[in-house]
Protein backbone atom coordinates (compact mmCIF):
# COMPACT_ATOMS: atom_id res chain seq x y z
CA UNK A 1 -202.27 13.59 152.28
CA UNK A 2 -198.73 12.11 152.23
CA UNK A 3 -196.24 13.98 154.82
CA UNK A 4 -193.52 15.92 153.49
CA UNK A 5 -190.46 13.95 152.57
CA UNK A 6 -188.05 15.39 155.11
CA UNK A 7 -190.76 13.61 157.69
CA UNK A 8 -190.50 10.57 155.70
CA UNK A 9 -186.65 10.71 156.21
CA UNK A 10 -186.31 11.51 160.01
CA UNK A 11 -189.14 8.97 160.79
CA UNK A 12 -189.19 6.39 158.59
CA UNK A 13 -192.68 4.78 157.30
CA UNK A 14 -194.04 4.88 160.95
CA UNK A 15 -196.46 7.73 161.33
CA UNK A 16 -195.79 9.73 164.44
CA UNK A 17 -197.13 12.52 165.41
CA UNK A 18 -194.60 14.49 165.90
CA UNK A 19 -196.41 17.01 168.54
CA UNK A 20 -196.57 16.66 172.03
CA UNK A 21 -199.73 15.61 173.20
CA UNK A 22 -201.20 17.63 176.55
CA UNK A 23 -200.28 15.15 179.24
CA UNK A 24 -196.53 15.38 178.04
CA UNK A 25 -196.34 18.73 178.34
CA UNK A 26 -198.26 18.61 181.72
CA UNK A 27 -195.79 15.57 182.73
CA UNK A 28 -192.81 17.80 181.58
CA UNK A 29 -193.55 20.78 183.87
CA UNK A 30 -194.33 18.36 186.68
CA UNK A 31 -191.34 16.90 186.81
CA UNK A 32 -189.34 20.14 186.36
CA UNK A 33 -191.37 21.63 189.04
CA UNK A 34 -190.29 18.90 191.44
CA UNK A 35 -186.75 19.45 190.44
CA UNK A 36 -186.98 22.84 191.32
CA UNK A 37 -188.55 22.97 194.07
CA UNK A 38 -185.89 19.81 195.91
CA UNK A 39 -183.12 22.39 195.01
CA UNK A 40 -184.79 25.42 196.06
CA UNK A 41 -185.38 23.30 199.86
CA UNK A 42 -181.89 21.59 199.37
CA UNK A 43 -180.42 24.91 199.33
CA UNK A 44 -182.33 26.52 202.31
CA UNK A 45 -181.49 23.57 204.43
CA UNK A 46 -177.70 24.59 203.51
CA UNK A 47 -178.43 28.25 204.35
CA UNK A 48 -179.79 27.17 207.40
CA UNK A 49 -177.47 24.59 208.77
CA UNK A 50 -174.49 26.99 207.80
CA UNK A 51 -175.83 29.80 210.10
CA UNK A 52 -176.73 28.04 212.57
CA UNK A 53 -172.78 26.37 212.57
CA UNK A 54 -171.63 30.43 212.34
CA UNK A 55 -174.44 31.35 215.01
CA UNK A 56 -174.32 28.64 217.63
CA UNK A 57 -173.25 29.72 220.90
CA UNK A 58 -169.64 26.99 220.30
CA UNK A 59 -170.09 24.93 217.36
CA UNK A 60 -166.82 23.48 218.12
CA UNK A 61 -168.35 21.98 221.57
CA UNK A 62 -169.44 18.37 219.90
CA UNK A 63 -169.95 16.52 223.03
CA UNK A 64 -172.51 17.91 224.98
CA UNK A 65 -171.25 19.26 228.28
CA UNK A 66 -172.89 20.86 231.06
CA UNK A 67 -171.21 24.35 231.36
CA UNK A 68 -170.74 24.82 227.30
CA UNK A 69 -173.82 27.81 227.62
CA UNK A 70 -170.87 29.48 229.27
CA UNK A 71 -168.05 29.03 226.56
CA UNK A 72 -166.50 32.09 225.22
CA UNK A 73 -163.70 32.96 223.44
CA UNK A 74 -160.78 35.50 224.42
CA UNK A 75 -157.14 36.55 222.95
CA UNK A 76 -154.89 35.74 225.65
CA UNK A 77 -151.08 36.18 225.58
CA UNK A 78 -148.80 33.53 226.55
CA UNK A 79 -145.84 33.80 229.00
CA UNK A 80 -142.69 32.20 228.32
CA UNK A 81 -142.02 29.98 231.53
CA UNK A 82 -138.63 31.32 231.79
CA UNK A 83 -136.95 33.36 234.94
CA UNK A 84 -136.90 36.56 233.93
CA UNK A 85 -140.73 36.39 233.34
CA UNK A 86 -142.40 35.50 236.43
CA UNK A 87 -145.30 33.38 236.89
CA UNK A 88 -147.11 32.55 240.07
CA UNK A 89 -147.07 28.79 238.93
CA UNK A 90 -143.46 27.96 239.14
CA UNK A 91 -140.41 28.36 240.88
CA UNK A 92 -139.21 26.82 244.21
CA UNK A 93 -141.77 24.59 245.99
CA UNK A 94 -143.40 27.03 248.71
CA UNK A 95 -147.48 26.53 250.23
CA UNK A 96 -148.00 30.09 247.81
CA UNK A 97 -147.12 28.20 244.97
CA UNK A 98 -149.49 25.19 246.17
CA UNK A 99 -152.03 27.44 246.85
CA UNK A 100 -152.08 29.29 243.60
CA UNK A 101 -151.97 25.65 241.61
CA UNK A 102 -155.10 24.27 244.12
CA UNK A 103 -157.00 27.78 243.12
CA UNK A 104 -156.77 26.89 239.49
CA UNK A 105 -159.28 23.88 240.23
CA UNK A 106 -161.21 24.58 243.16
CA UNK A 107 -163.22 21.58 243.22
CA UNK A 108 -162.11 18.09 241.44
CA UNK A 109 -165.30 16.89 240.70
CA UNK A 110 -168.86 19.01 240.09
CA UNK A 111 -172.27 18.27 240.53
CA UNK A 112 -175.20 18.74 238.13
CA UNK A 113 -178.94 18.33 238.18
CA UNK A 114 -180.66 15.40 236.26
CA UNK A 115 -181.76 17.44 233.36
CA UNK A 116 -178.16 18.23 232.72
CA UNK A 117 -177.06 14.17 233.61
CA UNK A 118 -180.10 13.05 230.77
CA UNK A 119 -177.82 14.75 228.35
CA UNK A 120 -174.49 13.59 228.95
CA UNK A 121 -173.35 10.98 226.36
CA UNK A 122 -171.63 8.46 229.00
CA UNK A 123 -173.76 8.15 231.78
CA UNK A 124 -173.17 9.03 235.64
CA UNK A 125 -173.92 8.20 238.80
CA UNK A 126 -175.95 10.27 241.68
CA UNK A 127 -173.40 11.60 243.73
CA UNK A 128 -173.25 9.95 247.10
CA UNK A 129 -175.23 11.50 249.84
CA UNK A 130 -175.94 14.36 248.24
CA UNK A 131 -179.07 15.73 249.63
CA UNK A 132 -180.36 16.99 246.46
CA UNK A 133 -179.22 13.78 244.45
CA UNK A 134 -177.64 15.31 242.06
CA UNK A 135 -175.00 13.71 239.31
CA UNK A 136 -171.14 13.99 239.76
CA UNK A 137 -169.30 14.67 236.99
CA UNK A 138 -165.36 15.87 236.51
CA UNK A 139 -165.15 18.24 233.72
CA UNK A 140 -161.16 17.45 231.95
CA UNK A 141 -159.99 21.14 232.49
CA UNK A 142 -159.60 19.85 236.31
CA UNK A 143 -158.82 16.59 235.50
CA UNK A 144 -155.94 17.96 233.41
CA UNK A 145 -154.56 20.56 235.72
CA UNK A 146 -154.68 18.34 238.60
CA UNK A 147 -152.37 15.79 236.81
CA UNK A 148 -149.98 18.60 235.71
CA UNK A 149 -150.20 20.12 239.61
CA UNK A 150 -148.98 16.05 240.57
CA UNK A 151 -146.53 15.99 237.66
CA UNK A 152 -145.01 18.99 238.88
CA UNK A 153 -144.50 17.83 242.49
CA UNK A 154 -143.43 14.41 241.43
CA UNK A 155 -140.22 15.97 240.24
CA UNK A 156 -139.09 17.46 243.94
CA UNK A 157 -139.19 14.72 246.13
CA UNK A 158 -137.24 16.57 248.38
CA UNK A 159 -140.24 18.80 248.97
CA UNK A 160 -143.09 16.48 248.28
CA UNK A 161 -143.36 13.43 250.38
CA UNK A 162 -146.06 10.66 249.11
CA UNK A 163 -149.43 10.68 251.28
CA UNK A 164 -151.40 8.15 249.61
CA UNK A 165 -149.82 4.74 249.21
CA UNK A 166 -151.62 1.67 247.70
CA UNK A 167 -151.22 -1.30 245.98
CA UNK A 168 -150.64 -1.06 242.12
CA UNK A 169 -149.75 -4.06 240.36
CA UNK A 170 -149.02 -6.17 243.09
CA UNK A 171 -146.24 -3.66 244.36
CA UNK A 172 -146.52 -0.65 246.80
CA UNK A 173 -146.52 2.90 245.13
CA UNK A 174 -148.00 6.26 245.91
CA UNK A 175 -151.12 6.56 244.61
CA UNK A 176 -150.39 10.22 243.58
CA UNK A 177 -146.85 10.70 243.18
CA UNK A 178 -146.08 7.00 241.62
CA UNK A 179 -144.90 5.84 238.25
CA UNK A 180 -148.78 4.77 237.66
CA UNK A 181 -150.56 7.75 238.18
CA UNK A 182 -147.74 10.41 236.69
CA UNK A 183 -147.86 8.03 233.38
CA UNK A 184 -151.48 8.47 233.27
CA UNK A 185 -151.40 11.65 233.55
CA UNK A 186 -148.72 12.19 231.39
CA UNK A 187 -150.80 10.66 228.30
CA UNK A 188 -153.88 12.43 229.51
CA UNK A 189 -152.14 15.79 228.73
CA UNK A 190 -150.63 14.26 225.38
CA UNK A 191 -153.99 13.18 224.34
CA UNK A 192 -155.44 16.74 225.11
CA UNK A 193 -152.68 18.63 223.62
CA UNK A 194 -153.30 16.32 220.51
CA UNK A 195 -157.35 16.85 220.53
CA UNK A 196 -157.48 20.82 220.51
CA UNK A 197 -154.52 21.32 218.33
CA UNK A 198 -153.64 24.96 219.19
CA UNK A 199 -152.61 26.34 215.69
CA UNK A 200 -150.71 29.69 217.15
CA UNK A 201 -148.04 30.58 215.43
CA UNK A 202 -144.97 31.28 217.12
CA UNK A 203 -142.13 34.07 215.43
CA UNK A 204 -139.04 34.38 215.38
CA UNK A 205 -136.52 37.51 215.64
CA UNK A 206 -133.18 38.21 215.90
CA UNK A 207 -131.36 38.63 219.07
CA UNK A 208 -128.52 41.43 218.12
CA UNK A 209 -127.40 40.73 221.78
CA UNK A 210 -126.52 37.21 221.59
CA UNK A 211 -126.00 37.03 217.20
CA UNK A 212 -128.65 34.49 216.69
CA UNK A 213 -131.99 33.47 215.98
CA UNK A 214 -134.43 33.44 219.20
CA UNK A 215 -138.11 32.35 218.62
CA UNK A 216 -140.58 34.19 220.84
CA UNK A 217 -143.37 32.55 222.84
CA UNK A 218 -144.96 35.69 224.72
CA UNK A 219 -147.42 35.45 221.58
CA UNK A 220 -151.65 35.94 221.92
CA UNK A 221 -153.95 32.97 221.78
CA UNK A 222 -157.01 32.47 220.98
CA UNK A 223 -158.54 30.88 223.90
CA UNK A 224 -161.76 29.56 225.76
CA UNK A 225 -162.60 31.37 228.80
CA UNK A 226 -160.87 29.70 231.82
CA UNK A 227 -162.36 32.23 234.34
CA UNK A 228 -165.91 31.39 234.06
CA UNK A 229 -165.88 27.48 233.76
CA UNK A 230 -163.61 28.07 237.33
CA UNK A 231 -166.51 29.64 239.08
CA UNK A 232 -169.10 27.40 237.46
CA UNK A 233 -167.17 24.80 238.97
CA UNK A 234 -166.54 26.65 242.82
CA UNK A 235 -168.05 24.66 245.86
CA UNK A 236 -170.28 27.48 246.28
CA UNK A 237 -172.12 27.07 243.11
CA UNK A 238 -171.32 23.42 241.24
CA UNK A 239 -168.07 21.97 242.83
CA UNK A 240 -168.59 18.74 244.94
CA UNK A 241 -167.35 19.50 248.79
CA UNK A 242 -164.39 18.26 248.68
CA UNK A 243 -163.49 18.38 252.68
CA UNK A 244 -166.80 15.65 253.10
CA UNK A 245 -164.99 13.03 250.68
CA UNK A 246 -165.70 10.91 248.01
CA UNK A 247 -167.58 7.78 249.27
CA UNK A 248 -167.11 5.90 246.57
CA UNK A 249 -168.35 2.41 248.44
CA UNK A 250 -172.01 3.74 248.27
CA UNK A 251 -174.56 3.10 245.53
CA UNK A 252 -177.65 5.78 245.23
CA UNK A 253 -180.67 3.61 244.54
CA UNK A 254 -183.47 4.53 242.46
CA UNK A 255 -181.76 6.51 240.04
CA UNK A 256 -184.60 7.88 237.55
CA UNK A 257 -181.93 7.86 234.79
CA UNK A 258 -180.77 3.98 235.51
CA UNK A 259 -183.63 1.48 235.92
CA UNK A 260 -180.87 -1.20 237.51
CA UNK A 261 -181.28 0.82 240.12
CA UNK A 262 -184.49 0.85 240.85
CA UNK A 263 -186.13 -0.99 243.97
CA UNK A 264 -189.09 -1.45 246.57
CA UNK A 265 -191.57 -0.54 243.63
CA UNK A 266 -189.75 2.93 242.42
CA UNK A 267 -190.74 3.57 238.73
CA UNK A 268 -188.66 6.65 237.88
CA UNK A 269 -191.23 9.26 239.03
C-alpha cells in the first residue's frame, strides 16, 4: 500500500516510520525523570542552605573563632562623646578613668583548649607554662580597645609618662606611647572600622536654639554583645594571667597540633 501523499511530502521517498518505537518513549521519560529529579534535589539543597544561613547561631561569623557560640545581637544606643553627656571613658586623665578603660579588656590575651586551637584558621602556639597547655590566642575586640586605651593616653603627655622604651628602627621610642605603636594602632582601628561597616543611620533635626541644622548621634545600634565575650575572656574563666607575664623566649615542645615540635619519641598522643 502506498502512504498517503501528505507522508510522501513531509518525508520524502525514505520510508520512516513515523511512530515512536518503545525504547524512545522509555528513553524519553528517563531522561525527563532525571531532569526532574536534579531540580527537585537542586532546590532542596537551596532550601536547606538558606535556613541554615537564617538559622545559624551568627552566619556573619566567617572565621571560626572560639567564643562565636556566645555571639548575640542587641540594640544599643550610642552616646555622643560630648560634655554635656557624660561618659565614664573620657574626660581629664584620673586612675578612675584608667580603671574603667583597663575593665573594658580584662585580660589581653585568652587561653583555649586544643579542640578549640584545631579549629582556628592561623595556627597558635601552647601558651608558655601553662599547666594545662593550653593555646593563647588574643581575640581583636582587646586588641582594638587596648590600642584606642594607648591612643588616648598618647595625646596627654603631661599625664602619661612612657614606661616601656625600646629600640625601633634603630632609634629609641616608647614601645607603647611611640610614633610606631600609635600608627599601628591607628590602622588597626581603620581597618576594623572598614571590615564591619556599621550601616546606622544618623538624623538630623533642627536646632530652633541655635537656627541651624544639628545631626544627632545618641541613635540605637545594632550591636554584638560586648558583655559576654568580656567575661568569656576574664582571668577567672579564659583570660591569660596577666600579673605572671608573657614569656615569650620559651617554646612548648611536643605540641600535638605542630609536629616541628615534636621530640624524644612524642607522636601526638
Amino acid at each position: 500500500m502506498s502512504k498517503p501523499e501528505s507522508s510522501e511530502w513531509l518525508l520524502g521517498d525514505e520510508s520512516v516510520d513515523t511512530k515512536p518505537t518503545y525504547s524512545k518513549v522509555e528513553g524519553r521519560a528517563l531522561s525527563n525523570f532525571i531532569i526532574g529529579a536534579s531540580l527537585i534535589i537542586l532546590t532542596v539543597l537551596n532550601i536547606t542552605q538558606y535556613w541554615r544561613s537564617i538559622t545559624a547561631p551568627n552566619p556573619s561569623q566567617i572565621v571560626y573563632s572560639p567564643v562565636q557560640h556566645l555571639l548575640s545581637y542587641e540594640l544599643r544606643e550610642f552616646g555622643t562623646g560630648k560634655p554635656g553627656d557624660p561618659s565614664p571613658y573620657f574626660g581629664e586623665p584620673s586612675t578612675k578613668l584608667d580603671r574603667a578603660w583597663r575593665d573594658l579588656y580584662p585580660s589581653v590575651y585568652q587561653l583555649i583548649p586544643k579542640e578549640s586551637a584545631a579549629q582556628l584558621v592561623e595556627k597558635t602556639l601552647i601558651f608558655p607554662h601553662d599547666p594545662q597547655r593550653r593555646y593563647v590566642v588574643e581575640l581583636e575586640v582587646f586588641h582594638l580597645i587596648h590600642c584606642l586605651n594607648m591612643i588616648r593616653k598618647s595625646t596627654r603627655p603631661d599625664y602619661y609618662k612612657g614606661f616601656a622604651p625600646g629600640i625601633v628602627n634603630s632609634h629609641t621610642e616608647d614601645l607603647l606611647f611611640g610614633p610606631e605603636h600609635v600608627s599601628h594602632c591607628i590602622e588597626s582601628i581603620r581597618q576594623a572600622i572598614m571590615c564591619h561597616v556599621d550601616v546606622t543611620p544618623y538624623t538630623w533635626i533642627w536646632n530652633s536654639t541655635s537656627g541651624h541644622m544639628q545631626n544627632v548621634f545618641a541613635t540605637p545600634h545594632t550591636c554584638r554583645n560586648f558583655d559576654a565575650i568580656r567575661d568569656w575572656a576574664r582571668p577567672e574563666n579564659n583570660g591569660g594571667n596577666v600579673s605572671a607575664g608573657f614569656d615569650g623566649l620559651y617554646r612548648e615542645m611536643n605540641d600535638p597540633l605542630d609536629k616541628s615540635t615534636w621530640i624524644n619519641g612524642y607522636r601526638g598522643d
